[in-house]
PDB file of N, CA and C in Angstrom:
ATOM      1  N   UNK A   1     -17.406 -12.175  33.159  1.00  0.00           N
ATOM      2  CA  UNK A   1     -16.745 -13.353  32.631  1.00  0.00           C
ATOM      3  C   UNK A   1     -16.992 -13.405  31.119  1.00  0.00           C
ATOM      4  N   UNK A   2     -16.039 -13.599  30.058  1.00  0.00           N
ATOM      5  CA  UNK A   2     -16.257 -13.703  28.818  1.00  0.00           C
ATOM      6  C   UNK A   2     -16.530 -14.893  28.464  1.00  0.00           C
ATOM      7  N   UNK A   3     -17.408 -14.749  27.663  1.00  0.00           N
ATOM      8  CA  UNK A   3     -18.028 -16.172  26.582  1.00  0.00           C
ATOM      9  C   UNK A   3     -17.067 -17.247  26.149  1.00  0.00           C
ATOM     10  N   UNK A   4     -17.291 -18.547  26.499  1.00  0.00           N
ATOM     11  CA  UNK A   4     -16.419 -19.503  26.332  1.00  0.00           C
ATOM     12  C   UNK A   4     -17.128 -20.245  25.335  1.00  0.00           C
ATOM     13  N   UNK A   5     -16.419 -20.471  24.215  1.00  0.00           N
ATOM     14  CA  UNK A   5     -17.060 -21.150  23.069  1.00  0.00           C
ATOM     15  C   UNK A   5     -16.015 -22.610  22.837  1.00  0.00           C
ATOM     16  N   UNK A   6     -17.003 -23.492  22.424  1.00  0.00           N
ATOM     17  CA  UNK A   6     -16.309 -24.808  22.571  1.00  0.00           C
ATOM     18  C   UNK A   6     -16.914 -25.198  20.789  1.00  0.00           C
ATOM     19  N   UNK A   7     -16.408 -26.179  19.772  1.00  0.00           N
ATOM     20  CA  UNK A   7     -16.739 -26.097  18.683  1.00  0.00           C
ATOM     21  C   UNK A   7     -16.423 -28.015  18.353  1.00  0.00           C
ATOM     22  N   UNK A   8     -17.439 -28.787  18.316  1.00  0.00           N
ATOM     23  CA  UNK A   8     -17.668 -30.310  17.962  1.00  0.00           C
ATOM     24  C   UNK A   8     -18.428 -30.697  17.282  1.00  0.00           C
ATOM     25  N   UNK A   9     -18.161 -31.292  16.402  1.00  0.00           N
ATOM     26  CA  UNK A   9     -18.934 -31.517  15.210  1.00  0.00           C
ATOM     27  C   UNK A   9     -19.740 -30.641  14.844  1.00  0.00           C
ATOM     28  N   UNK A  10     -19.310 -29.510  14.204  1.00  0.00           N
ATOM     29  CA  UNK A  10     -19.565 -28.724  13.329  1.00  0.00           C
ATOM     30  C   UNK A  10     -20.978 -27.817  14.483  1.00  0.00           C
ATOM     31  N   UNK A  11     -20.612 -27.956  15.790  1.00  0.00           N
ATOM     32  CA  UNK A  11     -21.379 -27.654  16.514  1.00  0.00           C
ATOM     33  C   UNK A  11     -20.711 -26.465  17.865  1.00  0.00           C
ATOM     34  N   UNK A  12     -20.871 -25.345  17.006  1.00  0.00           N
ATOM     35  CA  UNK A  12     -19.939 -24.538  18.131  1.00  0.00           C
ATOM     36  C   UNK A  12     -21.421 -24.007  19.113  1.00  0.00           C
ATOM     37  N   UNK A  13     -21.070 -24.175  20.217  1.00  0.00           N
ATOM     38  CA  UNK A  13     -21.555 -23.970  21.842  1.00  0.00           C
ATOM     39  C   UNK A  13     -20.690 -23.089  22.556  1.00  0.00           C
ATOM     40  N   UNK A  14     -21.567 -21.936  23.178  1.00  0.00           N
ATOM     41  CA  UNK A  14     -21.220 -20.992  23.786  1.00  0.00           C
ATOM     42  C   UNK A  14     -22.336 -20.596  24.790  1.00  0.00           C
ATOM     43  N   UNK A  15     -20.795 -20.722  25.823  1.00  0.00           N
ATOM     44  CA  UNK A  15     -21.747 -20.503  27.134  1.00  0.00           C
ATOM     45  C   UNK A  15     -21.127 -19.259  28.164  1.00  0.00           C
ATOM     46  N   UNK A  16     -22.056 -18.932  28.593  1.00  0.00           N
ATOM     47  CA  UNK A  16     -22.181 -17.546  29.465  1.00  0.00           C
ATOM     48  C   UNK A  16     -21.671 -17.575  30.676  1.00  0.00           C
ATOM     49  N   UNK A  17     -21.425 -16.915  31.347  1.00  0.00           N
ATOM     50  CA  UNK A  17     -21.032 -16.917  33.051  1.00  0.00           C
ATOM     51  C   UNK A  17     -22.395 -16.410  33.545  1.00  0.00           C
ATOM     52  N   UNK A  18     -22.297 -15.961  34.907  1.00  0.00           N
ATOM     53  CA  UNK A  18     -23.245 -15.607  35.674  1.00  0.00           C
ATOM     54  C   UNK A  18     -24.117 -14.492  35.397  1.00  0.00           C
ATOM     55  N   UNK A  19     -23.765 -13.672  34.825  1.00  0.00           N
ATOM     56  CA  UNK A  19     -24.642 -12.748  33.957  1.00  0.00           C
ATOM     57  C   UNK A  19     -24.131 -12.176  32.604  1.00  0.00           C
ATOM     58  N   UNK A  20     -25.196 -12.024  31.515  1.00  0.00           N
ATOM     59  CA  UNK A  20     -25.333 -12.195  30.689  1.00  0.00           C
ATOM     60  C   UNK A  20     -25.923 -10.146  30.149  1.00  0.00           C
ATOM     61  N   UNK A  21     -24.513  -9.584  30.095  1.00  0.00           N
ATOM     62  CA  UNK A  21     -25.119  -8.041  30.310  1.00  0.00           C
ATOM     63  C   UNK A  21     -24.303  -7.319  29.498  1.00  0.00           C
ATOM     64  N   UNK A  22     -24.417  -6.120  29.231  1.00  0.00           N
ATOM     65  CA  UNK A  22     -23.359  -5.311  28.483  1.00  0.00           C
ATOM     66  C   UNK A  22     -22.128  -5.309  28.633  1.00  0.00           C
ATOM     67  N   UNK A  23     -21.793  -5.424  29.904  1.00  0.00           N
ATOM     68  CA  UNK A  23     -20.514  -5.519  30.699  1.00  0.00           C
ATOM     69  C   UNK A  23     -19.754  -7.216  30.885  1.00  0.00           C
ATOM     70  N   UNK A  24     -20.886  -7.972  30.344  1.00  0.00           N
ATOM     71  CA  UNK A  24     -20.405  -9.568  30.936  1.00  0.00           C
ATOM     72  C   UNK A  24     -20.896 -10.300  29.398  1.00  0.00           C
ATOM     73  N   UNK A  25     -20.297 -10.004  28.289  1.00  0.00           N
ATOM     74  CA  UNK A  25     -20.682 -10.511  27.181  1.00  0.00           C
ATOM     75  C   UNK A  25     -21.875 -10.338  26.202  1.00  0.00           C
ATOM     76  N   UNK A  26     -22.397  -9.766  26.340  1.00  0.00           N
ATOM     77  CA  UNK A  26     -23.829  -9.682  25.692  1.00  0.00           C
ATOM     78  C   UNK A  26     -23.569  -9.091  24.259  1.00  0.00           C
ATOM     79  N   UNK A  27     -22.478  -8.026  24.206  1.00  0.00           N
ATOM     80  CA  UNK A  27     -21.868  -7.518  23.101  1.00  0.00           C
ATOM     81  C   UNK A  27     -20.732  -8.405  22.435  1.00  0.00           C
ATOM     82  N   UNK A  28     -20.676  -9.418  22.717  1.00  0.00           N
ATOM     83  CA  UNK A  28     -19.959 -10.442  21.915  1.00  0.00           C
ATOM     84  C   UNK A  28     -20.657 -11.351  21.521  1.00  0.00           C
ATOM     85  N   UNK A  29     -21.690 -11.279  22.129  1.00  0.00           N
ATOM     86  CA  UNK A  29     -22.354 -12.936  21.310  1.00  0.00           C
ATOM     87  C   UNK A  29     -23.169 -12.645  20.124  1.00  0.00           C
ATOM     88  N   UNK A  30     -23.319 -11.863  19.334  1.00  0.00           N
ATOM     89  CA  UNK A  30     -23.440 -11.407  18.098  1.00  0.00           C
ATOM     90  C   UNK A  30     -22.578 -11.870  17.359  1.00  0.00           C
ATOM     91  N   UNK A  31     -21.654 -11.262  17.561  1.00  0.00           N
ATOM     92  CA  UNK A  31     -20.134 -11.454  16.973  1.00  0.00           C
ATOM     93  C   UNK A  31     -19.463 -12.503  16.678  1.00  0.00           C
ATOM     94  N   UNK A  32     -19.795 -13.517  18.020  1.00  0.00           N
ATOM     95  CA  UNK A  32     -19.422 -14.831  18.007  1.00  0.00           C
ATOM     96  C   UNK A  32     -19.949 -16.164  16.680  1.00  0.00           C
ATOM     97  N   UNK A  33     -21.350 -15.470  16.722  1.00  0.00           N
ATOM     98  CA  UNK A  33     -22.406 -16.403  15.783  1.00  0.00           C
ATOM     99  C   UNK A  33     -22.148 -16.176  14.319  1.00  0.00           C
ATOM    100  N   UNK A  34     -21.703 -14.618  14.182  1.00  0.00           N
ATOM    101  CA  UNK A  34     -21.787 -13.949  12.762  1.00  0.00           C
ATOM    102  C   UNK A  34     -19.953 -14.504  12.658  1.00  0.00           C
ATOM    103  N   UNK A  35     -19.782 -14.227  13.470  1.00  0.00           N
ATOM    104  CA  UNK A  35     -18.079 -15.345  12.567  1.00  0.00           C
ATOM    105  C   UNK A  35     -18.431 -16.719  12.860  1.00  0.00           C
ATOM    106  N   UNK A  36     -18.777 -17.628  12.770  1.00  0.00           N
ATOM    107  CA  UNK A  36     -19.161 -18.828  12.827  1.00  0.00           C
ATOM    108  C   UNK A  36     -19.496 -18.715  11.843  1.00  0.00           C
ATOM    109  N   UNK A  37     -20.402 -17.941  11.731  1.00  0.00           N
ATOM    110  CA  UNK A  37     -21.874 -18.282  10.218  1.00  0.00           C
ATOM    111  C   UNK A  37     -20.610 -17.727   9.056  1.00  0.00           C
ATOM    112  N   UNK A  38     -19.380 -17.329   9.385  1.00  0.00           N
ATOM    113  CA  UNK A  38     -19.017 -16.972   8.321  1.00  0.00           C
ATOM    114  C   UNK A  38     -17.850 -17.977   8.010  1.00  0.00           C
ATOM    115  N   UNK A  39     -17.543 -18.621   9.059  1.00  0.00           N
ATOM    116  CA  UNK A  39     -16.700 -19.461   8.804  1.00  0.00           C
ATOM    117  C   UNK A  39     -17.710 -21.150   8.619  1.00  0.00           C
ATOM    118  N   UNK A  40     -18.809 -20.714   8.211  1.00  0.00           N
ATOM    119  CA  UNK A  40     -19.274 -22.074   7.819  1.00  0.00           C
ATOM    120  C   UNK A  40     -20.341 -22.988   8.744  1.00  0.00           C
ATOM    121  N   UNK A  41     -19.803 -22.369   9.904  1.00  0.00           N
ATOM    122  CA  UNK A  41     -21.031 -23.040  10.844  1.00  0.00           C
ATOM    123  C   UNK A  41     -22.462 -22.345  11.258  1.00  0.00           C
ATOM    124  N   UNK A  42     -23.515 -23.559  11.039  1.00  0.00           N
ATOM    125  CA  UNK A  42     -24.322 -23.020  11.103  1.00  0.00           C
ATOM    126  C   UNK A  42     -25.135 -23.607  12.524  1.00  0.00           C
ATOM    127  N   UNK A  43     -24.431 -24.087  13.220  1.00  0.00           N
ATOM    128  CA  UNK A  43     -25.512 -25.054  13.930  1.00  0.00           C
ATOM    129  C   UNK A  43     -24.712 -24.150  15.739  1.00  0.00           C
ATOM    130  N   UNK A  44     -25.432 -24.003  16.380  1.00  0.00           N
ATOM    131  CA  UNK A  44     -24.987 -23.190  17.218  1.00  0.00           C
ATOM    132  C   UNK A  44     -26.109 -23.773  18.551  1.00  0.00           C
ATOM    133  N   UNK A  45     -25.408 -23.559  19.673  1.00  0.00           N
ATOM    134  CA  UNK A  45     -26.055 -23.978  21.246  1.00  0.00           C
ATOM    135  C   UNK A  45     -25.645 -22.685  22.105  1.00  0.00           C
ATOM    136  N   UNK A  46     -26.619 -22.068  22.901  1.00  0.00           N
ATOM    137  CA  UNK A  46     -25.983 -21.613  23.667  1.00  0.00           C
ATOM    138  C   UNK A  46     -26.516 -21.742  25.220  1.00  0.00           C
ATOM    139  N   UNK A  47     -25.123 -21.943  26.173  1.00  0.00           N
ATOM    140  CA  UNK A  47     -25.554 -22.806  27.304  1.00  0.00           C
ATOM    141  C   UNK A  47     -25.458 -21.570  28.358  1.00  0.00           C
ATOM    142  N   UNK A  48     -27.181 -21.002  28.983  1.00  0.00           N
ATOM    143  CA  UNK A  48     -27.402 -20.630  29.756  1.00  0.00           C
ATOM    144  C   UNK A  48     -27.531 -20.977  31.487  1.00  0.00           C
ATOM    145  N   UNK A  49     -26.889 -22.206  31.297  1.00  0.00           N
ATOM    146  CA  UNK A  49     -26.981 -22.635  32.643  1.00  0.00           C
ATOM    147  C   UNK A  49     -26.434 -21.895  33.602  1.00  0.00           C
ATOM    148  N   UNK A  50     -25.362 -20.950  33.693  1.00  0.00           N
ATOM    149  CA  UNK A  50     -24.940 -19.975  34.763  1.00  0.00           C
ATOM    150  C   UNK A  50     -25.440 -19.466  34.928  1.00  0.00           C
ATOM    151  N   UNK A  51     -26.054 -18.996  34.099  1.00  0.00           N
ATOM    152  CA  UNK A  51     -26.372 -17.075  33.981  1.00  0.00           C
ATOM    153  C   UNK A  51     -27.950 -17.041  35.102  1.00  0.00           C
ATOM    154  N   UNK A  52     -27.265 -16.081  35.935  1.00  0.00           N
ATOM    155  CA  UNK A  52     -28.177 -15.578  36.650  1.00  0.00           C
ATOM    156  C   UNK A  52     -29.105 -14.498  36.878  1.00  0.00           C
ATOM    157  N   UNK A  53     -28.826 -13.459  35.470  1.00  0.00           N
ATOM    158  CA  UNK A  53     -28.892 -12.614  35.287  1.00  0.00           C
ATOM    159  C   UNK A  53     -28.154 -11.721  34.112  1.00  0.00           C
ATOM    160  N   UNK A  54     -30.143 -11.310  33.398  1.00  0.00           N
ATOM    161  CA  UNK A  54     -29.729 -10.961  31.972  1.00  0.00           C
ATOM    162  C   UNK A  54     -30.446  -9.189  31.878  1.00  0.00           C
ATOM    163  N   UNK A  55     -29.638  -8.283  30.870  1.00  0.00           N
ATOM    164  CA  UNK A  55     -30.303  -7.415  31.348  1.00  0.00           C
ATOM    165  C   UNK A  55     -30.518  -7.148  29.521  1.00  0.00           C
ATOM    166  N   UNK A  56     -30.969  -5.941  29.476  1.00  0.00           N
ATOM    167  CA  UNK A  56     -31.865  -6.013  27.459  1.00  0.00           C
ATOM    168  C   UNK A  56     -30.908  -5.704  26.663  1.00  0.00           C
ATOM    169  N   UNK A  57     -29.233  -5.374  27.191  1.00  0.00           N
ATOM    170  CA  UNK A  57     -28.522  -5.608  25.856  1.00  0.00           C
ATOM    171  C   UNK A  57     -28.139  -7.395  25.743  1.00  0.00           C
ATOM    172  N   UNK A  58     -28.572  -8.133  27.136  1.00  0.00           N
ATOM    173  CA  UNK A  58     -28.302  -9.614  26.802  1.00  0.00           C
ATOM    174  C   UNK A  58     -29.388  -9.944  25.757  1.00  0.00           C
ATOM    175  N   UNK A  59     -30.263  -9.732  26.429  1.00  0.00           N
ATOM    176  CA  UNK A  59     -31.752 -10.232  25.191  1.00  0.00           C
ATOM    177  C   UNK A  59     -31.280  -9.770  24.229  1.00  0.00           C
ATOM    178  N   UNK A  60     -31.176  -8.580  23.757  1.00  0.00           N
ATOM    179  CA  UNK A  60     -30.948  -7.935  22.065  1.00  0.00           C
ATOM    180  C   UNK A  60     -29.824  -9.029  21.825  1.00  0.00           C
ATOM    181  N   UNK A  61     -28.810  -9.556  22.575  1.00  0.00           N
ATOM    182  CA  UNK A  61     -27.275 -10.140  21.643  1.00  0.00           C
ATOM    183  C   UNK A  61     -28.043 -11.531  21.674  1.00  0.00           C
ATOM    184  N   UNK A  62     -29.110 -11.999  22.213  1.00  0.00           N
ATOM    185  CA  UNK A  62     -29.213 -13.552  22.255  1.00  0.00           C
ATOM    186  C   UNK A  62     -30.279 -13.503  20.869  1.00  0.00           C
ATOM    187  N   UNK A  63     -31.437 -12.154  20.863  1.00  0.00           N
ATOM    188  CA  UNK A  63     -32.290 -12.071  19.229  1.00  0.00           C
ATOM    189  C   UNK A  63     -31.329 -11.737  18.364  1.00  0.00           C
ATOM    190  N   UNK A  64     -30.135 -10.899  18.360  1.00  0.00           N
ATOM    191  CA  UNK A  64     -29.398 -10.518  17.215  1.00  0.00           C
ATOM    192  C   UNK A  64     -28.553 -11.709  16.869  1.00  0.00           C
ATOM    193  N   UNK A  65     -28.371 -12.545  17.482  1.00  0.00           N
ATOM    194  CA  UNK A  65     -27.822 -14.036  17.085  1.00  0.00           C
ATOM    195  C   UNK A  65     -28.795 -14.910  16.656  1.00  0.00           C
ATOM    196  N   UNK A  66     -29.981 -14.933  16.990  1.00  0.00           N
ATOM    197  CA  UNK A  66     -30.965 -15.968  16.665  1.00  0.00           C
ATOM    198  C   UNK A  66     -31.539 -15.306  15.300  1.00  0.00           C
ATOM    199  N   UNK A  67     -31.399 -14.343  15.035  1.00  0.00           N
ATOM    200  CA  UNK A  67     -31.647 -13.899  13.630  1.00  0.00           C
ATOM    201  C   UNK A  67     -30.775 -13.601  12.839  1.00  0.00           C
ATOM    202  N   UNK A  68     -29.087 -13.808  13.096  1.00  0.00           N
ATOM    203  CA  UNK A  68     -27.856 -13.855  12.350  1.00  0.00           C
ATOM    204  C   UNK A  68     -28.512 -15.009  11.894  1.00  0.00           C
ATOM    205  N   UNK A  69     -28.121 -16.050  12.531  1.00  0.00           N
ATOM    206  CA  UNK A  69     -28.403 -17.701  12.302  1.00  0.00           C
ATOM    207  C   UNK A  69     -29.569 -18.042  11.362  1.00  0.00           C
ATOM    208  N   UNK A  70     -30.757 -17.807  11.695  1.00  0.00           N
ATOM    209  CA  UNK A  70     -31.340 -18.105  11.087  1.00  0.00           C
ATOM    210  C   UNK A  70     -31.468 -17.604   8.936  1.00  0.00           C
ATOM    211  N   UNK A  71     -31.328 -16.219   9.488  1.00  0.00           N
ATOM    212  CA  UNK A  71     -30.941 -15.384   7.798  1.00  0.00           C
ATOM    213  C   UNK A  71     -29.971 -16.400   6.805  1.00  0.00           C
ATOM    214  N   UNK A  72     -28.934 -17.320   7.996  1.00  0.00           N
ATOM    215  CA  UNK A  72     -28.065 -17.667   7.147  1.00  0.00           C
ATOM    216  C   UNK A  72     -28.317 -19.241   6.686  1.00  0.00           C
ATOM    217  N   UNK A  73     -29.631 -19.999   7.042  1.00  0.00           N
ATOM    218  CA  UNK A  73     -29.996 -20.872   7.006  1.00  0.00           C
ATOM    219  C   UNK A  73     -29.106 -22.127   8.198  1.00  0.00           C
ATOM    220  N   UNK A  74     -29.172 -20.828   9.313  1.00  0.00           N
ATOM    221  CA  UNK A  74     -28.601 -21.701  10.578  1.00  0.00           C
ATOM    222  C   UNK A  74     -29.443 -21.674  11.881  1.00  0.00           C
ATOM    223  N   UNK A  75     -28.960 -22.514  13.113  1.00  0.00           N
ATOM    224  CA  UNK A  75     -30.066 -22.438  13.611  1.00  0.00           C
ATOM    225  C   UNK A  75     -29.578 -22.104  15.364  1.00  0.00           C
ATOM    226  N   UNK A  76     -29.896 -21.452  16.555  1.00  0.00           N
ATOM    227  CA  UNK A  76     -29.462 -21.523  17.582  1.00  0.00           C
ATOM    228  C   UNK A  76     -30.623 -22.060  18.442  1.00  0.00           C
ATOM    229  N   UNK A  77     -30.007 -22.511  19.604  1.00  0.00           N
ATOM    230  CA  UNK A  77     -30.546 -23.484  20.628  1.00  0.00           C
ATOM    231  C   UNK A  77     -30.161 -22.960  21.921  1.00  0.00           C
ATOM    232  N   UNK A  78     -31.005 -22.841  22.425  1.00  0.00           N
ATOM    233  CA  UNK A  78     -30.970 -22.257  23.916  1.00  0.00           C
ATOM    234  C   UNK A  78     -31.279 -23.395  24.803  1.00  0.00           C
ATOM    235  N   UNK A  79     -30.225 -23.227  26.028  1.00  0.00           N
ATOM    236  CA  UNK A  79     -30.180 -24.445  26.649  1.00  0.00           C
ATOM    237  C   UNK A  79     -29.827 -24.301  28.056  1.00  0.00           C
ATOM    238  N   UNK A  80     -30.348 -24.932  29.337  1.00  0.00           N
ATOM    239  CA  UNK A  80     -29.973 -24.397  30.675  1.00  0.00           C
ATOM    240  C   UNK A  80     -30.106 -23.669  31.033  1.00  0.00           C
ATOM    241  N   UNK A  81     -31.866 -23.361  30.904  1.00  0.00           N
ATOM    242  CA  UNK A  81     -31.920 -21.102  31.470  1.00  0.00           C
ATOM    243  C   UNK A  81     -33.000 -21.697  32.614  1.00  0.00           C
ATOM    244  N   UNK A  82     -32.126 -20.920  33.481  1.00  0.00           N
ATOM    245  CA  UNK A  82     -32.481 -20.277  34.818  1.00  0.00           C
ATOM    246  C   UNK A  82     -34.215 -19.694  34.867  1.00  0.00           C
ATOM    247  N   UNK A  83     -35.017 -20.204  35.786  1.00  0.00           N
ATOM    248  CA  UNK A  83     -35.832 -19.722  35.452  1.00  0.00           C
ATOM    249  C   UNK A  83     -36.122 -18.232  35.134  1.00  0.00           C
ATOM    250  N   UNK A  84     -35.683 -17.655  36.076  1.00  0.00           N
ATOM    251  CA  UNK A  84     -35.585 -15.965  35.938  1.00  0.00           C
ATOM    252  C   UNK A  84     -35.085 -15.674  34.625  1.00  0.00           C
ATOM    253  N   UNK A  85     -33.933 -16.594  33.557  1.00  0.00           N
ATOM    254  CA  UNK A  85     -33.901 -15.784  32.631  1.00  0.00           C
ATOM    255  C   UNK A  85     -35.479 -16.601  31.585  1.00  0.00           C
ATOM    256  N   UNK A  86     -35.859 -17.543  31.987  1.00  0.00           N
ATOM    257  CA  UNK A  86     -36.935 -17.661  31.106  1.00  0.00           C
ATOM    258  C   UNK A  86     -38.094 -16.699  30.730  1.00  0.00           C
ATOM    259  N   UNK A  87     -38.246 -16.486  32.317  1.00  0.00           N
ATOM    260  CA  UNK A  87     -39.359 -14.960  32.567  1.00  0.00           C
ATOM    261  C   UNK A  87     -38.882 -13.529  31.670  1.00  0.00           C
ATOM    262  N   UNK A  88     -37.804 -13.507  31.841  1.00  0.00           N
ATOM    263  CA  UNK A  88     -37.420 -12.860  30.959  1.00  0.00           C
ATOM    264  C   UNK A  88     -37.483 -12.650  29.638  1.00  0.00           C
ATOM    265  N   UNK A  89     -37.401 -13.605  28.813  1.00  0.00           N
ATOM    266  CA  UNK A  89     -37.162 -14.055  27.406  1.00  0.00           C
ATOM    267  C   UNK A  89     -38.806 -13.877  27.318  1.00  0.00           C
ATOM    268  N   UNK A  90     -39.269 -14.446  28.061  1.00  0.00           N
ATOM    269  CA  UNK A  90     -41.095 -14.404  28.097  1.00  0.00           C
ATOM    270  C   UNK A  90     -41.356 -13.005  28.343  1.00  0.00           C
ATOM    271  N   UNK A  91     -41.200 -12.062  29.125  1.00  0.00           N
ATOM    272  CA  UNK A  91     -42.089 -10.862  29.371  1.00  0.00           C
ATOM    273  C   UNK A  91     -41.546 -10.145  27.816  1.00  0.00           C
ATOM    274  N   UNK A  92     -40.276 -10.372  26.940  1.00  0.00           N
ATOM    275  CA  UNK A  92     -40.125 -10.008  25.766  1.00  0.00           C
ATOM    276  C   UNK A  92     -40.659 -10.536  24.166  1.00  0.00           C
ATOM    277  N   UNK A  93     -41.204 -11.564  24.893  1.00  0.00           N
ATOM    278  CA  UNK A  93     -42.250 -12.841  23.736  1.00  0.00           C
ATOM    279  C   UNK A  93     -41.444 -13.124  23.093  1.00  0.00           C
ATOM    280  N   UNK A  94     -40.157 -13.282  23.339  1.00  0.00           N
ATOM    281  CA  UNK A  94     -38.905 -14.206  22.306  1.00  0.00           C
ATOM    282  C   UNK A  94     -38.852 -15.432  22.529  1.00  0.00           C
ATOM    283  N   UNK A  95     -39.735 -16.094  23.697  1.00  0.00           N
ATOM    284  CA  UNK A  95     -40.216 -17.644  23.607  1.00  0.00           C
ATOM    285  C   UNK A  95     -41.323 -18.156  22.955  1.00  0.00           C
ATOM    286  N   UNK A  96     -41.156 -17.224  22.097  1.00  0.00           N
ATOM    287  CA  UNK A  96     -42.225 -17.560  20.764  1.00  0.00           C
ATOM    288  C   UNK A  96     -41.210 -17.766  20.133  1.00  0.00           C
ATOM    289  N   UNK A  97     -40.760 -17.371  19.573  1.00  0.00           N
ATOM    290  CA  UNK A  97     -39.832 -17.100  18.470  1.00  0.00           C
ATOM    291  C   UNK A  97     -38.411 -18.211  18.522  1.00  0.00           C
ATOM    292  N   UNK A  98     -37.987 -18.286  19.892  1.00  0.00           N
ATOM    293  CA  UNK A  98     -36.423 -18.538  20.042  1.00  0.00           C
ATOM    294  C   UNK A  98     -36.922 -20.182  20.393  1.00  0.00           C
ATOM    295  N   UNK A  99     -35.905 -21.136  20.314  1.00  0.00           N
ATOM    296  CA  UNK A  99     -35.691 -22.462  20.211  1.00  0.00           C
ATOM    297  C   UNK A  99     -34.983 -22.615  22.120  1.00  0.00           C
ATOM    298  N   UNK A 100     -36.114 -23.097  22.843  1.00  0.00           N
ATOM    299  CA  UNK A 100     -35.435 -23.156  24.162  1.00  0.00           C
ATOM    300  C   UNK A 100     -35.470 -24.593  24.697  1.00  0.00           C
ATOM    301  N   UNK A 101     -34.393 -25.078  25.143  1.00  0.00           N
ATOM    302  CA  UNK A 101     -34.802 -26.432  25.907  1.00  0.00           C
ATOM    303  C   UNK A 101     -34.914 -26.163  27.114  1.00  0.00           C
ATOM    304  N   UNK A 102     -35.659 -27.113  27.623  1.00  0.00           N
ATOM    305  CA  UNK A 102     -36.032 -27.009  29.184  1.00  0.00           C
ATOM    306  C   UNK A 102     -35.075 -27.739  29.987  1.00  0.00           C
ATOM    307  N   UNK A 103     -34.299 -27.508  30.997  1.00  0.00           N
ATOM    308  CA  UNK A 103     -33.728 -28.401  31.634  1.00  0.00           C
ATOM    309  C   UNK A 103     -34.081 -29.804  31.636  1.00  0.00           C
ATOM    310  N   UNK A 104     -33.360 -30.683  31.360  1.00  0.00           N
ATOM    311  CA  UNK A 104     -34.042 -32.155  31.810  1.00  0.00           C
ATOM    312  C   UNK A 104     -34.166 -32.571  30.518  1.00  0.00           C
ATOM    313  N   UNK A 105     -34.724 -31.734  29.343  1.00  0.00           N
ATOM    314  CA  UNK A 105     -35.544 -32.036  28.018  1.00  0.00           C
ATOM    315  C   UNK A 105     -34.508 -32.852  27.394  1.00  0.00           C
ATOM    316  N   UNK A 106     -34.987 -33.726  26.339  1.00  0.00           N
ATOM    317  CA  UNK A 106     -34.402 -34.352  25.128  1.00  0.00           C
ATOM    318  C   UNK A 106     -33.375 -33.849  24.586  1.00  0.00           C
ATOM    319  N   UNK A 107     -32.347 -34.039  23.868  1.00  0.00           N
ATOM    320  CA  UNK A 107     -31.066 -33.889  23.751  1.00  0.00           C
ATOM    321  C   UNK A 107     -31.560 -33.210  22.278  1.00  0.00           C
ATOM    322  N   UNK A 108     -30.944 -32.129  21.726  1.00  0.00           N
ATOM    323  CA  UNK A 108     -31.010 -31.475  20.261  1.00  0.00           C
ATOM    324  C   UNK A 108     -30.546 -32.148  19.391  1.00  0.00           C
ATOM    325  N   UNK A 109     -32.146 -32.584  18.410  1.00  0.00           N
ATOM    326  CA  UNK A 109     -31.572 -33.333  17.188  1.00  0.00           C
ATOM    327  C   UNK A 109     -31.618 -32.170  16.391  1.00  0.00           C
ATOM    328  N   UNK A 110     -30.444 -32.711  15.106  1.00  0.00           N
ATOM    329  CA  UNK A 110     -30.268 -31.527  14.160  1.00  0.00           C
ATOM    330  C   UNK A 110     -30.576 -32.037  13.520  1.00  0.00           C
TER     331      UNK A 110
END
């Protein structure tokens, strides 16, 4: 399923289908952030709530976006992950690094 990006108040959100892989977007969501950041936006969400399954070209496109963004003085937000993809993001220590909300959590102030 390809990446569906939705864009509100200067707040483009992009969200995943059921897996999150070479074959199911993972090589677009780079792409997605770095034209944003070039068309001006810097404030970015991306809604993991489907995704059931991520494999390491998803991780590389979710760090190669979280470090587009940031280089450009922008910021991404991870939102609705499955526990399995949390474990994930964790056995790679990018939940150090990456901005994750927890299901349930407080709404993203910018």
């Amino acid at each position: 399923m390809p990446l569906v990006q939705r864009l509100e108040q200067d707040i483009l959100t992009i969200a995943a289908g059921q897996k999150l892989t070479a074959f199911d977007g993972a090589l677009d969501l780079a792409d997605l952030v770095k034209k944003g950041l070039a068309d001006g936006i810097r404030r970015f969400v991306l809604d993991l709530s489907d995704v059931e399954y991520i494999d390491s070209t998803g991780v590389g496109g979710i760090a190669n976006s979280h470090s587009a963004a940031k280089n450009q003085g922008g910021r991404l937000v991870l939102v609705g992950l499955q526990p399995r993809v949390v474990l994930v993001l964790k056995m790679a220590s990018l939940d150090l690094v990456l901005e994750i909300r927890e299901a349930g959590a407080d709404p993203v102030v910018w």
